[in-house]
Protein backbone atom coordinates (compact mmCIF):
# COMPACT_ATOMS: atom_id res chain seq x y z
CA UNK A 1 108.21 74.96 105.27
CA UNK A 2 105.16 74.68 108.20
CA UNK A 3 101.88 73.98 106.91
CA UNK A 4 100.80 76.49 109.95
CA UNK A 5 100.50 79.92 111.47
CA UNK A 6 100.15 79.40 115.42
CA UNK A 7 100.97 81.44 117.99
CA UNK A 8 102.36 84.21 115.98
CA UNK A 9 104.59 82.09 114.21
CA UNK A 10 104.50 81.43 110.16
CA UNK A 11 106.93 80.84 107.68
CA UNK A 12 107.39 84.47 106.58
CA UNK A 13 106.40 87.79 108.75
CA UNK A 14 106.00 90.47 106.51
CA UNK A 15 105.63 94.08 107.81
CA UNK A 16 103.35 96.64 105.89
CA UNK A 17 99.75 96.14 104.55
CA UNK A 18 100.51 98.51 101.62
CA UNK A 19 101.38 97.86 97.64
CA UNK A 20 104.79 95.78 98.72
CA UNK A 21 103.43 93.96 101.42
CA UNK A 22 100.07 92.23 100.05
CA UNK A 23 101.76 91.45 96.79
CA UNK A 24 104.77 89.72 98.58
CA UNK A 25 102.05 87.99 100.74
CA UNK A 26 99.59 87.05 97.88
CA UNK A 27 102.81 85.56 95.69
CA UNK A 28 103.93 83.99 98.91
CA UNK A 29 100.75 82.34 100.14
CA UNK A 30 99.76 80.84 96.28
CA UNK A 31 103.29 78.88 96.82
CA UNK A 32 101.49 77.05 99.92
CA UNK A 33 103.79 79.27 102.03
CA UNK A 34 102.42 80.11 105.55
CA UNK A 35 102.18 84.24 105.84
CA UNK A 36 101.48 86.64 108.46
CA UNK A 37 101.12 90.22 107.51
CA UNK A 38 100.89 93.09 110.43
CA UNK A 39 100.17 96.43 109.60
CA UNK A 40 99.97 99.70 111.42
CA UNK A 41 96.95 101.19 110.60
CA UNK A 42 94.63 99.40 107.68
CA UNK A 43 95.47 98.01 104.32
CA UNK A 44 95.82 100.18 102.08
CA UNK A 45 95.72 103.39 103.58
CA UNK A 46 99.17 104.15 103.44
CA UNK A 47 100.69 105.30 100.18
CA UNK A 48 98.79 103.08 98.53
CA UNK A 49 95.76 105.01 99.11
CA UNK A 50 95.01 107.56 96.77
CA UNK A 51 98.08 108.23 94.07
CA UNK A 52 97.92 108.88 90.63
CA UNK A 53 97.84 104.41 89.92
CA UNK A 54 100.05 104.60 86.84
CA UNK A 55 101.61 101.77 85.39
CA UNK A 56 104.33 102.93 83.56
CA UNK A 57 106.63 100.28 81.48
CA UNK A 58 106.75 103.35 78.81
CA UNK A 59 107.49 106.21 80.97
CA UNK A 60 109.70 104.42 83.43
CA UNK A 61 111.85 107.29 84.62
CA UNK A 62 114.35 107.36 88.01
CA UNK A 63 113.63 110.27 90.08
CA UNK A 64 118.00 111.10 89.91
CA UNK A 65 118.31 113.03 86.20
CA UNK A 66 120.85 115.45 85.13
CA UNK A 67 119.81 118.54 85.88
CA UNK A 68 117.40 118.32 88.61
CA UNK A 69 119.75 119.77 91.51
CA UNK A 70 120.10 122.23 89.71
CA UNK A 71 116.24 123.22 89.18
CA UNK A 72 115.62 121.85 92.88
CA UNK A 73 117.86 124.63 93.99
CA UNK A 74 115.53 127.10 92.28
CA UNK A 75 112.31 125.46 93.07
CA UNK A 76 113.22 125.50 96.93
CA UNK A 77 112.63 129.33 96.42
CA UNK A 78 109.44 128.89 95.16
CA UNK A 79 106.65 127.69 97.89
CA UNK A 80 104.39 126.44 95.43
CA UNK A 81 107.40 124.72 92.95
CA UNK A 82 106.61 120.61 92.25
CA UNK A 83 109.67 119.56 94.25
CA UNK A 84 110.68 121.10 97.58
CA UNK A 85 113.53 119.89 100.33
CA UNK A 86 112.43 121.22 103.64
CA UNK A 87 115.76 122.41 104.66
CA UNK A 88 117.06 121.36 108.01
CA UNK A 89 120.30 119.55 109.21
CA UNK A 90 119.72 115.66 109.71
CA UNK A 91 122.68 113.20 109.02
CA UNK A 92 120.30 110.85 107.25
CA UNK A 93 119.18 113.40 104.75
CA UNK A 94 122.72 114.83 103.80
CA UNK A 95 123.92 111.30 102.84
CA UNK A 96 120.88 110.44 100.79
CA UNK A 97 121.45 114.53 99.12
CA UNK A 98 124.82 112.74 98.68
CA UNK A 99 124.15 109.54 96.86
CA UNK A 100 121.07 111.19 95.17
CA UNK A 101 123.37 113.78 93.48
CA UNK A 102 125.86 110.40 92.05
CA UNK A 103 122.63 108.79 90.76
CA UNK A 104 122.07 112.34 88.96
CA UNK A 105 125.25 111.47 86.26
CA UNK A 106 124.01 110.66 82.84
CA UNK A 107 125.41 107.46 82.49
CA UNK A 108 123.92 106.11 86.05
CA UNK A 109 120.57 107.50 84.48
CA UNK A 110 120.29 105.80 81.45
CA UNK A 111 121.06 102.83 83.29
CA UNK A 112 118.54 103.18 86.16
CA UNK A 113 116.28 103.98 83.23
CA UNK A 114 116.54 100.75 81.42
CA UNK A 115 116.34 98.60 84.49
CA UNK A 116 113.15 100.52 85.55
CA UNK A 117 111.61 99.63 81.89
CA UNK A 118 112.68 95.57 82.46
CA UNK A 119 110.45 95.64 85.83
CA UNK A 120 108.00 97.75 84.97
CA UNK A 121 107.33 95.43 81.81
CA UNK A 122 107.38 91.99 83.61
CA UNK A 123 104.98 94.36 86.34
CA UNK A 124 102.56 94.97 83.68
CA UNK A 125 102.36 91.00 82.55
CA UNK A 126 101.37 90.14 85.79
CA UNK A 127 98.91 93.09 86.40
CA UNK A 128 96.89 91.74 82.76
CA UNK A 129 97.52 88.23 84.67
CA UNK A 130 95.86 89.36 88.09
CA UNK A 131 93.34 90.81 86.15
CA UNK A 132 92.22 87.66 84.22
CA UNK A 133 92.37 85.32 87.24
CA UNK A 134 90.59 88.45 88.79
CA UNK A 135 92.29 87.80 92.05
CA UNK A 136 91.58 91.32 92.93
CA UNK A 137 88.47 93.15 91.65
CA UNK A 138 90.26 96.71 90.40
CA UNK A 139 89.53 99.34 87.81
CA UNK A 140 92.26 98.77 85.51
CA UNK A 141 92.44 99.83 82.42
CA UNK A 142 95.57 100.69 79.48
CA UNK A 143 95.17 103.85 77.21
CA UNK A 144 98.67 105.10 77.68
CA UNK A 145 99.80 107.75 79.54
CA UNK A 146 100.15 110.95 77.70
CA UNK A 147 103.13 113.81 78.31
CA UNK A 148 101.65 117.22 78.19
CA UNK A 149 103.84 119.86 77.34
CA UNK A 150 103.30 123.82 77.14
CA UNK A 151 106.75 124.81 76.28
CA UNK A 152 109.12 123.90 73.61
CA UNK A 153 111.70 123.01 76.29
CA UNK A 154 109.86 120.36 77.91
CA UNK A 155 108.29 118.91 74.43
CA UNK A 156 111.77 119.14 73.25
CA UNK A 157 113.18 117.02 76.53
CA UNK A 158 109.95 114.89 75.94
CA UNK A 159 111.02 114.20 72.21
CA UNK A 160 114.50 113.19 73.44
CA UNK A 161 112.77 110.45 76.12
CA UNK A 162 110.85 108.64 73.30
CA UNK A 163 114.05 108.54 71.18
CA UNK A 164 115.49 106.98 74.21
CA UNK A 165 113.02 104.92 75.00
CA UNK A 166 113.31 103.66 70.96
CA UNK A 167 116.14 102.14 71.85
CA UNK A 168 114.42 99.69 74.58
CA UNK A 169 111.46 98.96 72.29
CA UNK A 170 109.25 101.26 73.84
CA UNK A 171 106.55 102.23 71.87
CA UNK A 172 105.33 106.12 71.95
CA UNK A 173 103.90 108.28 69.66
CA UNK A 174 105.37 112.65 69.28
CA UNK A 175 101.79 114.73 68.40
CA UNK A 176 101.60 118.31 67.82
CA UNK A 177 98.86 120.24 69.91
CA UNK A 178 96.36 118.92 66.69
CA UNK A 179 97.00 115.53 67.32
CA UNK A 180 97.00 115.81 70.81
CA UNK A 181 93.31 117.33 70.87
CA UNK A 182 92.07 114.87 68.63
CA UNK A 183 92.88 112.24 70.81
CA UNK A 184 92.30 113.87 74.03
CA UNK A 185 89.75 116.88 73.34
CA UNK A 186 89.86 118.42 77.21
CA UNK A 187 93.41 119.57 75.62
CA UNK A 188 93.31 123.23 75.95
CA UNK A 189 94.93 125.93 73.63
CA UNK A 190 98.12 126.55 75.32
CA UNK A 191 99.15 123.32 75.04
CA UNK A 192 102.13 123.04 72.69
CA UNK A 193 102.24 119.21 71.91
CA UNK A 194 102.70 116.10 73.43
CA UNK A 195 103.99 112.30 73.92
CA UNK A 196 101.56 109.19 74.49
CA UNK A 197 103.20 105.70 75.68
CA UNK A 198 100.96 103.89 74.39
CA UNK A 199 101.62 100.62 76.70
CA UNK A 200 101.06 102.12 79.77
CA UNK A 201 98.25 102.00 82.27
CA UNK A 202 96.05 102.68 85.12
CA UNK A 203 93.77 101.19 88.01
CA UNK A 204 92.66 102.28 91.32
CA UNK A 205 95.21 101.19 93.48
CA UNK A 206 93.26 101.34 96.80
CA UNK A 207 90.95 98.78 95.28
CA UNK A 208 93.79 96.88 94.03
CA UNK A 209 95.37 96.26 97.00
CA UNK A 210 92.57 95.64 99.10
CA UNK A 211 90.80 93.40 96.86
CA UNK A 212 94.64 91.23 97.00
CA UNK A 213 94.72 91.01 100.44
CA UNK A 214 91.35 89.28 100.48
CA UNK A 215 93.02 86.96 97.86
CA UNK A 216 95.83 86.57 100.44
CA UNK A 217 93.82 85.64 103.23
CA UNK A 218 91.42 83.42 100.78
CA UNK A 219 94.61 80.93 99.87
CA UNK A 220 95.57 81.18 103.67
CA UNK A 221 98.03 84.41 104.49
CA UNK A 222 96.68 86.26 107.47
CA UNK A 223 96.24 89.71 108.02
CA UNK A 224 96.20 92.02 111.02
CA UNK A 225 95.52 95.14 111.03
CA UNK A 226 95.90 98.03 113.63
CA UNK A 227 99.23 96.07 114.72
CA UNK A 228 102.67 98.51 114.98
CA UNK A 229 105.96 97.07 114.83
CA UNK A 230 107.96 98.97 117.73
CA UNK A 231 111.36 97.02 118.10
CA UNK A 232 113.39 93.77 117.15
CA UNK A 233 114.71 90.85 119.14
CA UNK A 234 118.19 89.88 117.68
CA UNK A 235 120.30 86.99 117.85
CA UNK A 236 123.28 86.35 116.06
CA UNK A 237 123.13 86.49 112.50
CA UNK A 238 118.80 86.33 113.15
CA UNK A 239 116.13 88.19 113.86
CA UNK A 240 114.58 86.28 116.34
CA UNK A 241 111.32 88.13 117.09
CA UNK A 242 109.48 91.04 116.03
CA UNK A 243 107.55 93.34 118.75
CA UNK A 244 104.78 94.99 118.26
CA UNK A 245 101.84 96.54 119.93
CA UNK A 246 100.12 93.07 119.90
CA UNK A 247 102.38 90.46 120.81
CA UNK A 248 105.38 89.06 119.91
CA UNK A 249 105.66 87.25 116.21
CA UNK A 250 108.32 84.86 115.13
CA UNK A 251 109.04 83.80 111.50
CA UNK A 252 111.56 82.03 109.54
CA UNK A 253 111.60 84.89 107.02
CA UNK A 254 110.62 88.04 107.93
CA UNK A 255 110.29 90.95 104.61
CA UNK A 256 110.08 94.84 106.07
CA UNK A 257 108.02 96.49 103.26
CA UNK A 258 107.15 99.74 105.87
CA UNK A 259 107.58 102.31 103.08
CA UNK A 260 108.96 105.78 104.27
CA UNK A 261 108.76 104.02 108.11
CA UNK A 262 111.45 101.49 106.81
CA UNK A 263 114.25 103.40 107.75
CA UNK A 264 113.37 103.80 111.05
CA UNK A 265 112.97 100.36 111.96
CA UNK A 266 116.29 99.27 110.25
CA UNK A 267 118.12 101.97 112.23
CA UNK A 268 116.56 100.11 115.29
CA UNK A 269 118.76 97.40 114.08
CA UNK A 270 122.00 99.47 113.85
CA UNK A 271 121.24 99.10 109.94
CA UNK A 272 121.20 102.30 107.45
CA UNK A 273 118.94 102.28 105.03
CA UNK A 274 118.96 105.18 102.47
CA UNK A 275 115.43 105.82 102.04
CA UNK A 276 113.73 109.32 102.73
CA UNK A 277 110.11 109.97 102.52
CA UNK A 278 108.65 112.30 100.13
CA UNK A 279 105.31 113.82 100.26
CA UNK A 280 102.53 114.16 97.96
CA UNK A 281 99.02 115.05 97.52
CA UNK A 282 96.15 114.12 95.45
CA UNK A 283 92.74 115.90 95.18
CA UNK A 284 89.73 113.38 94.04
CA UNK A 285 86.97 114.55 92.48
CA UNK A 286 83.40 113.68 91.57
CA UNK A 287 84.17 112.64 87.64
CA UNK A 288 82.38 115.67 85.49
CA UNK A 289 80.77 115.31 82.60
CA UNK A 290 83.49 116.50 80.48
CA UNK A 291 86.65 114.56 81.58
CA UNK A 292 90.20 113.31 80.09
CA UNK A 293 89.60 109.69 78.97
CA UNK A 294 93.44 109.34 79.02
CA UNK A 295 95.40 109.40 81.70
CA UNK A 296 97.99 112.31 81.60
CA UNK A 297 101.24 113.78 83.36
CA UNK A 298 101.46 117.87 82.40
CA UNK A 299 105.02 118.70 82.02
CA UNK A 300 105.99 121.69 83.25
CA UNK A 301 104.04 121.50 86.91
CA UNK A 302 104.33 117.65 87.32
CA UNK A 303 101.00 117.18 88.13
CA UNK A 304 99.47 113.86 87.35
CA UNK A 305 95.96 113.61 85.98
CA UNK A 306 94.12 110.13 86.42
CA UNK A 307 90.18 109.62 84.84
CA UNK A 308 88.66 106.72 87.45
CA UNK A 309 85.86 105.04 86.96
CA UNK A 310 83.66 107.68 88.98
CA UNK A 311 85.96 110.37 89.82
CA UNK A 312 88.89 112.29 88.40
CA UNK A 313 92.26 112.75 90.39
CA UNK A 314 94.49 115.03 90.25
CA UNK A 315 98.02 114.39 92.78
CA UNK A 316 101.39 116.29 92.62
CA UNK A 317 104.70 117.53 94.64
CA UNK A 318 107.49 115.52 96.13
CA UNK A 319 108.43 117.30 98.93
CA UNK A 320 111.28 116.02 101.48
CA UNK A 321 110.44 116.95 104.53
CA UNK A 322 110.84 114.03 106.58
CA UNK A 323 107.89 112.11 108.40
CA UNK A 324 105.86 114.88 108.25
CA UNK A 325 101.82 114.55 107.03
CA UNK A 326 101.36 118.20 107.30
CA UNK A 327 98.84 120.02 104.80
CA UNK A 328 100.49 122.66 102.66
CA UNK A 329 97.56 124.53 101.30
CA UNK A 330 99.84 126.76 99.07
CA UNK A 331 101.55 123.23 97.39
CA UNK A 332 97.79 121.60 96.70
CA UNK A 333 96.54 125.23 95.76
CA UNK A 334 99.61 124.70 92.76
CA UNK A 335 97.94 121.83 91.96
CA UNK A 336 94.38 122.91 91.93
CA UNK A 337 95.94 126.25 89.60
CA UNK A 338 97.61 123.37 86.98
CA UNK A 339 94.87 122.31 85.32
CA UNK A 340 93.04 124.60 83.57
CA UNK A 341 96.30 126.08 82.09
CA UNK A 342 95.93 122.68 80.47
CA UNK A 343 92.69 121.08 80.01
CA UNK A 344 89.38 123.42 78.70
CA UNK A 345 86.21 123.25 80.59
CA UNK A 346 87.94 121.64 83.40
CA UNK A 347 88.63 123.90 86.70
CA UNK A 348 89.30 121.99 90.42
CA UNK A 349 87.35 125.51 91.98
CA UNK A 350 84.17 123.86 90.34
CA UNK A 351 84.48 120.41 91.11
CA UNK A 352 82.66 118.20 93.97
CA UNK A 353 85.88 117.45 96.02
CA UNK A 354 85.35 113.84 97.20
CA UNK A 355 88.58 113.79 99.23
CA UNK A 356 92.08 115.50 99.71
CA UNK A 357 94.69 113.21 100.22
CA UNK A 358 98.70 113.19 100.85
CA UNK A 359 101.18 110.61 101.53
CA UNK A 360 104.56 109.53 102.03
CA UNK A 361 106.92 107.36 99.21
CA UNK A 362 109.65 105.70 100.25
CA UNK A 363 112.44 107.02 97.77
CA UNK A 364 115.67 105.65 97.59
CA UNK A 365 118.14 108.03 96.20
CA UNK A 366 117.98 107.26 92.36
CA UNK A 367 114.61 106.03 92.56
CA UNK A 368 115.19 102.50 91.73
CA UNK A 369 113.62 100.47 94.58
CA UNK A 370 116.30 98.17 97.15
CA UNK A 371 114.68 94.60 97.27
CA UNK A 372 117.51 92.85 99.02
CA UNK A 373 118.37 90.32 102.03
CA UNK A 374 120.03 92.34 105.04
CA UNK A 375 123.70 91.09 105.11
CA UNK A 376 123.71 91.19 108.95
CA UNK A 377 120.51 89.40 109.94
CA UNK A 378 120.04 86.37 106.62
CA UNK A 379 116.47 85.97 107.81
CA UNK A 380 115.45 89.72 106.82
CA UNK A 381 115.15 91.08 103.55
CA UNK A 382 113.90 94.55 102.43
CA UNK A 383 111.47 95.73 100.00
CA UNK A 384 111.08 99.35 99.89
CA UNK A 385 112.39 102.42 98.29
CA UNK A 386 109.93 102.34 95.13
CA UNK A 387 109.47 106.33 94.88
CA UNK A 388 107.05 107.60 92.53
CA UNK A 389 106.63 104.11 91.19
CA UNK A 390 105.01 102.09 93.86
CA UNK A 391 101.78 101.07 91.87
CA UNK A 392 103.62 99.79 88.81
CA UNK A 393 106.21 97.97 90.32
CA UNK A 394 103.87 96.09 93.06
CA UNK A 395 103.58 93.07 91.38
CA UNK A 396 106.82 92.16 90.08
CA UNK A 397 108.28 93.11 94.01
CA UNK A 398 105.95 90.48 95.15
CA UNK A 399 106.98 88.17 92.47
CA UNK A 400 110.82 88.86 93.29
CA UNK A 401 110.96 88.25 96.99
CA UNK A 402 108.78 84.87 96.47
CA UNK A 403 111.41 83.81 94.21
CA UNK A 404 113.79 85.10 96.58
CA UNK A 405 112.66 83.85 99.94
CA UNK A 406 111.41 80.22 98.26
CA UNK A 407 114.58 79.84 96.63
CA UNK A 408 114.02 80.00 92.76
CA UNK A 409 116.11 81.77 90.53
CA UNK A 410 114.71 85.13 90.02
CA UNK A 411 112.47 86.27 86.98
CA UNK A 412 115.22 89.49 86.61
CA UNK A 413 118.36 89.95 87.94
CA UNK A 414 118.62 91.35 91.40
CA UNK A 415 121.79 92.94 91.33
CA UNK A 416 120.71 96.78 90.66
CA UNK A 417 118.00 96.87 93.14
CA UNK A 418 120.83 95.52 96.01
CA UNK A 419 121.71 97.78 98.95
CA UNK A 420 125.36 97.57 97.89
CA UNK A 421 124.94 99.84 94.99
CA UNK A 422 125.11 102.93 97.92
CA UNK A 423 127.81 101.35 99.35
């Protein structure tokens, strides 16, 4: 490969300055590998921004489970519900419904399930391995995550996770609402009981990935920001350039890791790609005196708890309602009304509100990500379609299209997270 990026030409183009993008670039440019990155707006202020930073190789769930079209039919009824589909009639949408409701079968679960575990593991060995080499400075730190639950139905389905979970070597721990308090003492009374992965983690991911694209740039990738990718310049079997709003840029390689914009681009190339985006919010707060030490996901509303090193987050929702960054009061008010059903002394109405946040994640339709080469164009390959587990599975995405794109065999097999599975 060139030993230089000249007039906009490198070895490997990659598109998006979020999670995906700088981790393909930093793995990349430590091979000696010459590495532009463009992104739209700034690093890191995409998805990667302000979510709930969990690094989960305990609770490593898909977002397809049995069950859930069921309760997303009821929740749809309910404007304030954890999981909404904006209902509306677009092609795209009805075939990822489609596949989503497949991916929804038991069997294609448990199997999504285990395959999430295997990356989210080898993500959490390089995460302690960034850390050491401190190639990005980031809050970072493993507790566990902790599954709050306030019925018996949800403890119950919580119970019947770790016994699956047994069977990959995960290691959790079932406490009663005693236990729980002792370990986390916000835990207020209602709370039933409880589940604590005890391997999992969480960091700041904004810091994360910003701090990694200075490591990028450091070992030679470069970076440019406030630079939109508007259209593709084919040729055969190749994509010979990508245009954007400054210039032209040519690359032997090119990786699209555009998040919820990824299908958009692809369909520019006559390619589907079955990825919607799905909406959620986070509200940041000044860290109170009396805060959760652990991180913590409460059951029934899905709202996702996160103690940083100065503030407190709280995030939630998944709504499907395209590419739209609209503010639904009434679905961050749900969130706001979570937590002290929850947590004692701790109410979002009295909190100094730093920032309110929302984004889009790129969800494929079981929630396993697609990190694949394009069939049509061998130069392109796709990273995308993480869902709700962007953060934790940054690193080993970065990892796997090195491997990929430098031609070593990769660290996991590749197979489940091909486009092919949707046919």
């Amino acid at each position: 490969m060139a030993n230089k990026v000249s007039n906009g030409k490198a070895d490997v183009l990659v598109l998006g300055g979020g999670m995906m993008g700088v981790c393909v670039a930093y793995y990349l440019a430590e091979r000696g590998s010459t590495v532009i990155l463009v992104e739209k707006g700034t690093v890191g202020h995409g998805c990667s921004f302000a979510n709930a930073g969990y690094v989960v190789p305990g609770h490593s769930m898909p977002l397809a489970t049995p069950g859930i079209m069921a309760q997303g039919i009821k929740w749809m009824l309910n404007p304030e519900s954890p999981f909404f589909i904006k209902p509306r009639w677009d092609k795209d949408l009805v075939r990822w419904l489609w596949q989503f409701r497949g991916a929804c079968r038991t069997g294609r679960m448990y199997k999504s399930m285990e395959y999430l575990c295997e990356l989210n593991r080898a993500s959490m060995e390089l995460y302690r391995e960034l850390a050491r080499e401190k190639a990005s400075e980031f809050y970072f730190e493993q507790k566990g995550l902790l599954i709050v639950c306030k019925t018996q139905a949800n403890m119950d389905a919580a119970i019947r996770e770790v016994k699956d979970k047994e069977k990959l070597n995960i290691e959790a721990q079932v406490l009663n609402q005693t236990e729980l308090k002792l370990l986390e003492p916000t835990i207020g009374a209602e709370v039933l009981g409880g589940v604590h992965f005890m391997q999992d983690g969480h960091l700041n991911s904004k810091e994360f990935v910003t701090g990694l694209a200075e490591s990028a740039k450091k070992k030679g990738a470069v970076i440019l920001e406030e630079t939109e990718v508007i259209g593709w310049e084919e040729g055969g079997d190749k994509v010979r350039k990508v245009i954007t709003t400054r210039g032209d840029f040519e690359a032997e390689q090119i990786v699209l890791a555009t998040g919820a914009w990824s299908a958009g681009l692809m369909k520019k190339l006559g390619i589907k790609l079955l990825v919607q985006p799905a909406k959620g919010y986070s509200l940041t707060y000044k860290k109170p005196p009396v805060s959760p030490q652990i991180p913590m996901l409460l059951s029934e509303t899905k709202v996702a708890i996160t103690p940083l090193k100065d503030e407190l987050r709280m995030g939630g929702t998944l709504e499907l309602a395209g590419l739209n960054l609209t503010i639904n009061r009434r679905r961050v008010g749900a969130i706001m009304k979570a937590v002290p059903q929850y947590l004692e002394g701790i109410d979002p109405a009295n909190l100094e509100l730093v920032e309110l946040w929302r984004g889009l994640r790129p969800c494929s339709p079981d929630g396993v990500p697609i990190i694949d080469r394009s069939r049509r164009y061998e130069n392109l390959v796709v990273a995308c379609g993480h869902a709700m587990q962007g953060v934790s599975l940054g690193p080993i995405t970065g990892k796997l299209v090195s491997q990929m794109l430098l031609g070593d065999k990769p660290m996991i097999n590749l197979a489940p997270i091909s486009c092919e599975r949707f046919g």
